[in-house]
Protein backbone atom coordinates (compact mmCIF):
# COMPACT_ATOMS: atom_id res chain seq x y z
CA UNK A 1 7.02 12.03 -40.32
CA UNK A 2 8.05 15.32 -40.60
CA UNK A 3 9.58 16.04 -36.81
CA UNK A 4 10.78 12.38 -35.42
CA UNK A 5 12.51 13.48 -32.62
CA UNK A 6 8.96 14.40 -31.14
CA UNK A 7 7.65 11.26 -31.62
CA UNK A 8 10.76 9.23 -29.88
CA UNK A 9 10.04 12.12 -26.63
CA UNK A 10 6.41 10.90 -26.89
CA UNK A 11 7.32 7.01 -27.17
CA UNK A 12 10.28 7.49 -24.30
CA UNK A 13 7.51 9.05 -21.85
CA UNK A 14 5.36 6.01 -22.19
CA UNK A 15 8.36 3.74 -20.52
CA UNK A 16 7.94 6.08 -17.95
CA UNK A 17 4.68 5.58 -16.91
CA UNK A 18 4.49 5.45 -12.86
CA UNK A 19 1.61 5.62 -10.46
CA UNK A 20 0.67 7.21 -7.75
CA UNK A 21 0.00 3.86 -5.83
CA UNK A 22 3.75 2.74 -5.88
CA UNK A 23 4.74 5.46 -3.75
CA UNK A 24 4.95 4.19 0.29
CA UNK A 25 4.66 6.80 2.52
CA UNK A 26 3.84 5.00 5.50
CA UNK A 27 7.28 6.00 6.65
CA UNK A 28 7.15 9.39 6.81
CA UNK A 29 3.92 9.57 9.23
CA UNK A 30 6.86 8.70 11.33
CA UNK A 31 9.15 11.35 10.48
CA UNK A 32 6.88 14.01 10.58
CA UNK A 33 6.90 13.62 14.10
CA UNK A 34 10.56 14.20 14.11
CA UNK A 35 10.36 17.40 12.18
CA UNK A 36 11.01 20.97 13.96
CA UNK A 37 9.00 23.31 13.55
CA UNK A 38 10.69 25.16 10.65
CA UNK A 39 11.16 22.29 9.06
CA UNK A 40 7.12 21.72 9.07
CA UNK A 41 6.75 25.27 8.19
CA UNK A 42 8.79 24.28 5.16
CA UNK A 43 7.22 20.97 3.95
CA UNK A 44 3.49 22.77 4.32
CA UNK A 45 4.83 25.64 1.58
CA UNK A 46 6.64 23.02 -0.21
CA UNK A 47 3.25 20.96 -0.85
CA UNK A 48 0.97 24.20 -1.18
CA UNK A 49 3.34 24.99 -3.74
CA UNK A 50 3.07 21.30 -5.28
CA UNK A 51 -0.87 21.57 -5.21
CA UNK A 52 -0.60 24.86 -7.28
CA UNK A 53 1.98 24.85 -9.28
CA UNK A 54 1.39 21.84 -11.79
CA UNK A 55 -2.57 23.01 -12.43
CA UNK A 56 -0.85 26.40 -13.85
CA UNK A 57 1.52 24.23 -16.19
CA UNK A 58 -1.79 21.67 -16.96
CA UNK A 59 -4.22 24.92 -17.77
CA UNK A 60 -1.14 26.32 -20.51
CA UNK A 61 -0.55 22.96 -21.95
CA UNK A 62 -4.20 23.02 -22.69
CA UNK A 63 -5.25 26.66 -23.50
CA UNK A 64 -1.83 27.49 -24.92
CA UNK A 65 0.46 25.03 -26.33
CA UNK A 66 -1.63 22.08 -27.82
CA UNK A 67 -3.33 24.37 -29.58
CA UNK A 68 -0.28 26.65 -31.41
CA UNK A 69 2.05 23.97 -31.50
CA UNK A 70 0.30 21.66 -34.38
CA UNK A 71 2.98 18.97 -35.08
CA UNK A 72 1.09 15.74 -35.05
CA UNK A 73 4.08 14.00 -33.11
CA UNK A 74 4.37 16.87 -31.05
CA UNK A 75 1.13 16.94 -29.87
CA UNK A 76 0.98 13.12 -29.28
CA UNK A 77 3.79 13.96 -26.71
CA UNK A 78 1.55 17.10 -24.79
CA UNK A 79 -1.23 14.77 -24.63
CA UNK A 80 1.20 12.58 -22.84
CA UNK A 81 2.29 15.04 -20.72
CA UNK A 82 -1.09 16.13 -19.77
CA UNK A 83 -1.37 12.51 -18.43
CA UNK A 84 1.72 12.71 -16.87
CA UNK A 85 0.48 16.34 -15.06
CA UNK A 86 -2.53 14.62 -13.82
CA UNK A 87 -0.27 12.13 -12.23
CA UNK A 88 1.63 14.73 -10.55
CA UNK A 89 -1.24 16.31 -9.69
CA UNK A 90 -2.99 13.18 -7.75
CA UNK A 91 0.68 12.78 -6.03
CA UNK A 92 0.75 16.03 -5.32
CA UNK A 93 -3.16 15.62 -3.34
CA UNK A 94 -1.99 12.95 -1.80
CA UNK A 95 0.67 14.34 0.08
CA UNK A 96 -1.55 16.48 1.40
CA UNK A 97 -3.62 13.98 2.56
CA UNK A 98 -0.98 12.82 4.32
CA UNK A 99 1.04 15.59 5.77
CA UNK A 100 -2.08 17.63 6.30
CA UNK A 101 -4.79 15.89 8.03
CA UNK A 102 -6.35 18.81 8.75
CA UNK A 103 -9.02 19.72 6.77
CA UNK A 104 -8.77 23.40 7.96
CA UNK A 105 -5.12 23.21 6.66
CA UNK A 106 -5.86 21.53 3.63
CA UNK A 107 -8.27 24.30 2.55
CA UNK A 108 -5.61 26.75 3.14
CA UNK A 109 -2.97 25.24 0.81
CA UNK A 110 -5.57 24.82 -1.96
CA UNK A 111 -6.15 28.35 -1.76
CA UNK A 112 -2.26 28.96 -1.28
CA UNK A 113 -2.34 31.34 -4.76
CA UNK A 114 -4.98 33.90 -2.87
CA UNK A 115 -3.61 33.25 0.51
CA UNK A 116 0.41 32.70 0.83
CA UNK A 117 2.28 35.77 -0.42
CA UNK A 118 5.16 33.78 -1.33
CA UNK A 119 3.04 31.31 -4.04
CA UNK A 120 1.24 34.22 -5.41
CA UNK A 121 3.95 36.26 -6.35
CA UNK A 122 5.24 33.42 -8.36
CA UNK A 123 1.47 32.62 -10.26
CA UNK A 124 1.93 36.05 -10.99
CA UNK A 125 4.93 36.18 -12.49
CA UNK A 126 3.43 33.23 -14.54
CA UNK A 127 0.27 34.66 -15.37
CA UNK A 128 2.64 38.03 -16.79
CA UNK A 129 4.88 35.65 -18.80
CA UNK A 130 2.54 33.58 -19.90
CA UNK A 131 -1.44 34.37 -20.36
CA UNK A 132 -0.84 37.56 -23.41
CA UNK A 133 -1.30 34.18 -25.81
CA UNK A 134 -4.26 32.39 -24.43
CA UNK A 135 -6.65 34.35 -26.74
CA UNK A 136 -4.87 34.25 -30.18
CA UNK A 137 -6.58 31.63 -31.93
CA UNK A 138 -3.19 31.37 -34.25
CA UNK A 139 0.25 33.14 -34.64
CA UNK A 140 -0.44 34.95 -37.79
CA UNK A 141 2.32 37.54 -37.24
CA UNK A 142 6.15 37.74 -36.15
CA UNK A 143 4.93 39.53 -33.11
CA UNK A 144 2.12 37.06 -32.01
CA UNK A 145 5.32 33.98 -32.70
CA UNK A 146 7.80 35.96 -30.61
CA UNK A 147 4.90 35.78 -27.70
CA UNK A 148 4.71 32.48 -27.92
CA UNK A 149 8.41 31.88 -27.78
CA UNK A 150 8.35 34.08 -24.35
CA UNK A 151 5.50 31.97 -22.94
CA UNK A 152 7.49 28.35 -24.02
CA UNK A 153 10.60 29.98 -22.43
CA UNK A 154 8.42 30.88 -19.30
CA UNK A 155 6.81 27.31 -19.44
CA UNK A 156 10.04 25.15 -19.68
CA UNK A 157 13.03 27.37 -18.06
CA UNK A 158 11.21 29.22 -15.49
CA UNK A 159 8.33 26.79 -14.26
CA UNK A 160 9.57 23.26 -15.11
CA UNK A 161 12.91 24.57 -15.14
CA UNK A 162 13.04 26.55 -11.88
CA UNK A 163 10.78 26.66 -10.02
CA UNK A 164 10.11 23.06 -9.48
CA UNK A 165 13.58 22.72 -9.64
CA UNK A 166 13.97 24.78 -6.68
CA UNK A 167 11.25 22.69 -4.74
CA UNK A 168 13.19 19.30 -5.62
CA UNK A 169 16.21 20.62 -3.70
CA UNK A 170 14.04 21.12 -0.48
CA UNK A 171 12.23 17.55 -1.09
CA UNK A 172 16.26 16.19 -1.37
CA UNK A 173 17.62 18.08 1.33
CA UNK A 174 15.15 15.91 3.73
CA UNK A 175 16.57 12.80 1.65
CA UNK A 176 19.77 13.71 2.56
CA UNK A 177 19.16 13.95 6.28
CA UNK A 178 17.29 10.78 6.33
CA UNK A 179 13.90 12.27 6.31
CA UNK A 180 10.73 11.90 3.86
CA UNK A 181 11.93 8.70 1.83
CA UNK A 182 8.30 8.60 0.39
CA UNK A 183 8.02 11.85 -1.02
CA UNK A 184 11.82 11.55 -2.28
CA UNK A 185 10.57 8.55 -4.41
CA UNK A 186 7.57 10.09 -5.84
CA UNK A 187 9.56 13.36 -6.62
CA UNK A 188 12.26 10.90 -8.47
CA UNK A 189 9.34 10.11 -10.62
CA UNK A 190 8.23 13.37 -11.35
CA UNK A 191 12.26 15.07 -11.68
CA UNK A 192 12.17 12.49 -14.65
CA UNK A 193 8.78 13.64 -15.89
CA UNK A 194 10.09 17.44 -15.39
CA UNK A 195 13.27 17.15 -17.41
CA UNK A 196 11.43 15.05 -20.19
CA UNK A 197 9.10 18.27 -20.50
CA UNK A 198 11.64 20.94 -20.41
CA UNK A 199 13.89 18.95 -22.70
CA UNK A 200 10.63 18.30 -25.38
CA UNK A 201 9.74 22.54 -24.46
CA UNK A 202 13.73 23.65 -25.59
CA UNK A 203 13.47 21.15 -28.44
CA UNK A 204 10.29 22.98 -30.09
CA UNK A 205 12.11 26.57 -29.15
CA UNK A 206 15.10 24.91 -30.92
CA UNK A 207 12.95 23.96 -33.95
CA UNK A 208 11.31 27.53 -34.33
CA UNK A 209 14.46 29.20 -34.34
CA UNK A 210 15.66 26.70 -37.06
CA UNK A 211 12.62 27.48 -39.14
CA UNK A 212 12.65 31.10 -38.58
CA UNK A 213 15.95 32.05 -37.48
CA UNK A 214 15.69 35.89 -37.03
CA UNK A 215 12.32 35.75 -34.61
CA UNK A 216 15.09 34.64 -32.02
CA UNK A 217 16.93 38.33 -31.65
CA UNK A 218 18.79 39.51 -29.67
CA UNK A 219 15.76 42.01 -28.02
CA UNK A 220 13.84 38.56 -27.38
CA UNK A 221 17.56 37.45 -25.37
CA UNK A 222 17.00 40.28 -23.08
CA UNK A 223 13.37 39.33 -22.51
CA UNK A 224 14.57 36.26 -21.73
CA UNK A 225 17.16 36.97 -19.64
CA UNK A 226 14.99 39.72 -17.90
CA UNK A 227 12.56 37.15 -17.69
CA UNK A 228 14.65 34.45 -15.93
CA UNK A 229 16.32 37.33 -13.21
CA UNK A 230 12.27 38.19 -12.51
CA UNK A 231 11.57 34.11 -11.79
CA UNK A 232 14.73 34.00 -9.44
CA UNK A 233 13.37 36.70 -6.98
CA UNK A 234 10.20 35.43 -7.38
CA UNK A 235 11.92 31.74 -5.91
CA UNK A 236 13.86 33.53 -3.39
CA UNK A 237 11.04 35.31 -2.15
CA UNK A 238 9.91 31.96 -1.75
CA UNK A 239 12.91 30.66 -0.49
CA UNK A 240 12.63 33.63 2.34
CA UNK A 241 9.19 32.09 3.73
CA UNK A 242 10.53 28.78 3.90
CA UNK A 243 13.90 29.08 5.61
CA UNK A 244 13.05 31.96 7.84
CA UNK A 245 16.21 32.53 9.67
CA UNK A 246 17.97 29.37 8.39
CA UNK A 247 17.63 25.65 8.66
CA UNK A 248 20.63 22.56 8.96
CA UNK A 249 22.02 22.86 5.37
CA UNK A 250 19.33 25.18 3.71
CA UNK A 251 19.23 28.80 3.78
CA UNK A 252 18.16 31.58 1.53
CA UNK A 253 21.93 32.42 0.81
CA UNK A 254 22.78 28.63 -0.50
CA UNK A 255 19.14 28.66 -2.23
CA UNK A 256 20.42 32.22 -4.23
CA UNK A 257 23.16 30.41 -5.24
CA UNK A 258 21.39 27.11 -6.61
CA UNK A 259 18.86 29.01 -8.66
CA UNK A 260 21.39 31.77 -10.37
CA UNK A 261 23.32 28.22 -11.36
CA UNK A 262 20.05 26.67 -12.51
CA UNK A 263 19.28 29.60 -14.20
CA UNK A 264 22.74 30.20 -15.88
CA UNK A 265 22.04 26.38 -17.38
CA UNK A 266 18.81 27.57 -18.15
CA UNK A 267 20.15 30.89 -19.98
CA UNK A 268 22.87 28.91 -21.85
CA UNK A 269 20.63 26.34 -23.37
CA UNK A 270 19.39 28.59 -25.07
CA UNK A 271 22.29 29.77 -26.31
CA UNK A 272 22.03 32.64 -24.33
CA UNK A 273 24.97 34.28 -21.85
CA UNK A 274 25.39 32.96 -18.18
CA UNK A 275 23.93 35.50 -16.35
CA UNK A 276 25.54 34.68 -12.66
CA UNK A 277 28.25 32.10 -12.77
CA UNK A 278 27.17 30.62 -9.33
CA UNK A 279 27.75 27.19 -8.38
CA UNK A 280 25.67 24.81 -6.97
CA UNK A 281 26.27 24.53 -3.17
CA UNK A 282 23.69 21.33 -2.59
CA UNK A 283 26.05 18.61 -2.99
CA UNK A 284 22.96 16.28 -3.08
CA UNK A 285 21.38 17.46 -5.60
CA UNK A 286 24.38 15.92 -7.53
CA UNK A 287 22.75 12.50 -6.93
CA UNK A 288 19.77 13.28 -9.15
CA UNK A 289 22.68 12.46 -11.99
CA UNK A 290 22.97 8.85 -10.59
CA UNK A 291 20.71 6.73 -11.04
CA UNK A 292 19.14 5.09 -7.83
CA UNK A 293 20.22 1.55 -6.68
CA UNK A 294 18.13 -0.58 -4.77
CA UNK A 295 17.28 -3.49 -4.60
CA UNK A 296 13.77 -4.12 -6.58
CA UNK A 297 12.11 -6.82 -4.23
CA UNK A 298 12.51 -3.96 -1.44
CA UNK A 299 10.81 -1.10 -3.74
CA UNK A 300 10.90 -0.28 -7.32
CA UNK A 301 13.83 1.99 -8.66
CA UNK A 302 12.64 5.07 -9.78
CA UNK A 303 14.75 4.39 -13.04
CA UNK A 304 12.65 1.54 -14.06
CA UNK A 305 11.02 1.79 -17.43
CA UNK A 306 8.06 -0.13 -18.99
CA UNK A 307 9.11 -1.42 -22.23
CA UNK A 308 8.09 -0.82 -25.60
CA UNK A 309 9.07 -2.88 -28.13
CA UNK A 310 7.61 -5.50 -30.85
CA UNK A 311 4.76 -5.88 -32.61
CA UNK A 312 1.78 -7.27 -32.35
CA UNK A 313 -1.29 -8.05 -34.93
CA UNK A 314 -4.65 -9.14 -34.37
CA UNK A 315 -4.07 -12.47 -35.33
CA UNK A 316 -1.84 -13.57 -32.97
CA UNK A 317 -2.40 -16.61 -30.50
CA UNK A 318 -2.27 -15.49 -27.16
């Protein structure tokens, strides 16, 4: 086995494994009720957004990465992940089920990339980044590598890395004011999922730069650095639609500040300089470093894993 480390990301995501079924969210019929009308302006983005987002990641993992990154064990983890993606993406339809039980509304958020100004810009930005590999059948030169670097760097720091990081603090921000307990569970479930891919994504960039250390120069730093800047005004142009004027404890002023820190962490690992040298102002998101207790009869923690261990042969008495 040439590249273990993949194969312990793939065998880690199986203990993982969640579905969508777990999640209650009986409880926050109830709170939507409760919600101003910002704050529904908000969560109707926010789950546009959801709908969207993780069919863009699911379409590069297939046209894109599966196919250039050729690792056996690495490619046992993407097929994971592609399962995982699914999952997201059925948790994802299912809050709109439930928090839009209009079918007129519905329609709209599935067609939130033609129709919300806000989302497009940033399937844009990923289409830019991103879609200049789709029709190289292999990386024959340095040039054809170095795009694939850019659309990895896209994939894990800007997508997985940002922008759904950016959405997570909105889905915690309800958390922390009581609201939404349902859809703070499920997104504890996909946060792991999220970081697992990123992680796995900065791993391979790791391992190319390893095997061909000069295709990492310092002209493909400034892409990536130029890059990252771009995917922060797409997220505060985002950030602008869903705030408005300001909500209790979110704003488009504290959300600036959480993405040019998540995108300085971004920027340095990759060995790259901080860019901003903002801190993060959303003292819950600090949480997401702790992990959940609760007790298990009530629900299950979202840091439960399924083991794998042993062995097992066919001849065996069950």
């Amino acid at each position: 086995m040439r590249y273990p480390a993949f194969y312990e990301h793939y065998r880690n995501a199986i203990k993982n494994t969640w579905t969508v079924e777990e999640v209650d969210l009986h409880a926050d019929v109830a709170d939507l009720a409760r919600l101003s009308e910002g704050e529904r302006h908000l969560l109707g983005r926010l789950v546009a957004f959801f709908a969207t987002g993780d069919s863009i990641v699911a379409n590069n993992l297939v046209l894109t990465l599966y196919k250039h990154i050729n690792a056996p064990e690495a490619r046992l983890y993407l097929s994971r992940q592609l399962f995982e993606e699914a999952v997201h993406v059925q948790f994802y339809l299912t809050l709109l089920d439930t928090y839009l039980p209009d079918p007129e509304d519905r329609s709209a958020a599935f067609a939130a990339v033609e129709n919300i100004p806000s989302i497009r810009e940033k399937a844009q930005f990923c289409f830019r980044w991103m879609s200049a590999v789709e029709e190289l059948d292999a990386l024959r030169t340095r040039e054809d590598r170095r795009r694939f670097l850019l659309n990895l760097v896209c994939f894990a720091a800007c997508i997985e890395g940002l922008f759904f990081y950016g959405a997570f603090a909105y889905v915690y921000w309800f958390r922390s004011r009581g609201l939404l307990h349902g859809l703070a569970t499920g997104t504890n479930w996909v946060f792991r999922d999220e970081s697992m891919h990123m992680d796995f994504a900065f791993q391979v960039v790791d391992t190319v730069r390893a095997e061909e250390p000069g295709l990492f120069d310092e002209d493909l730093g400034r892409q990536v650095t130029a890059m990252l800047e771009e995917a922060v005004e797409a997220e505060l142009q985002f950030a602008r639609d869903l705030c408005g004027d300001g909500l209790p404890g979110m704003n488009t002023d504290s959300m600036r500040q959480y993405l040019e820190c998540v995108a300085d962490q971004r920027l340095a690992r990759l060995g790259l300089p901080r860019r901003y040298g903002s801190r993060n102002p959303f003292g819950f998101m600090e949480l997401q470093n702790v992990e959940e207790l609760t007790n298990f009869f009530e629900r299950r923690v979202s840091a439960y894993q399924v083991a794998v261990e042993g062995s097992v042969t066919f001849d065996d008495e069950f």
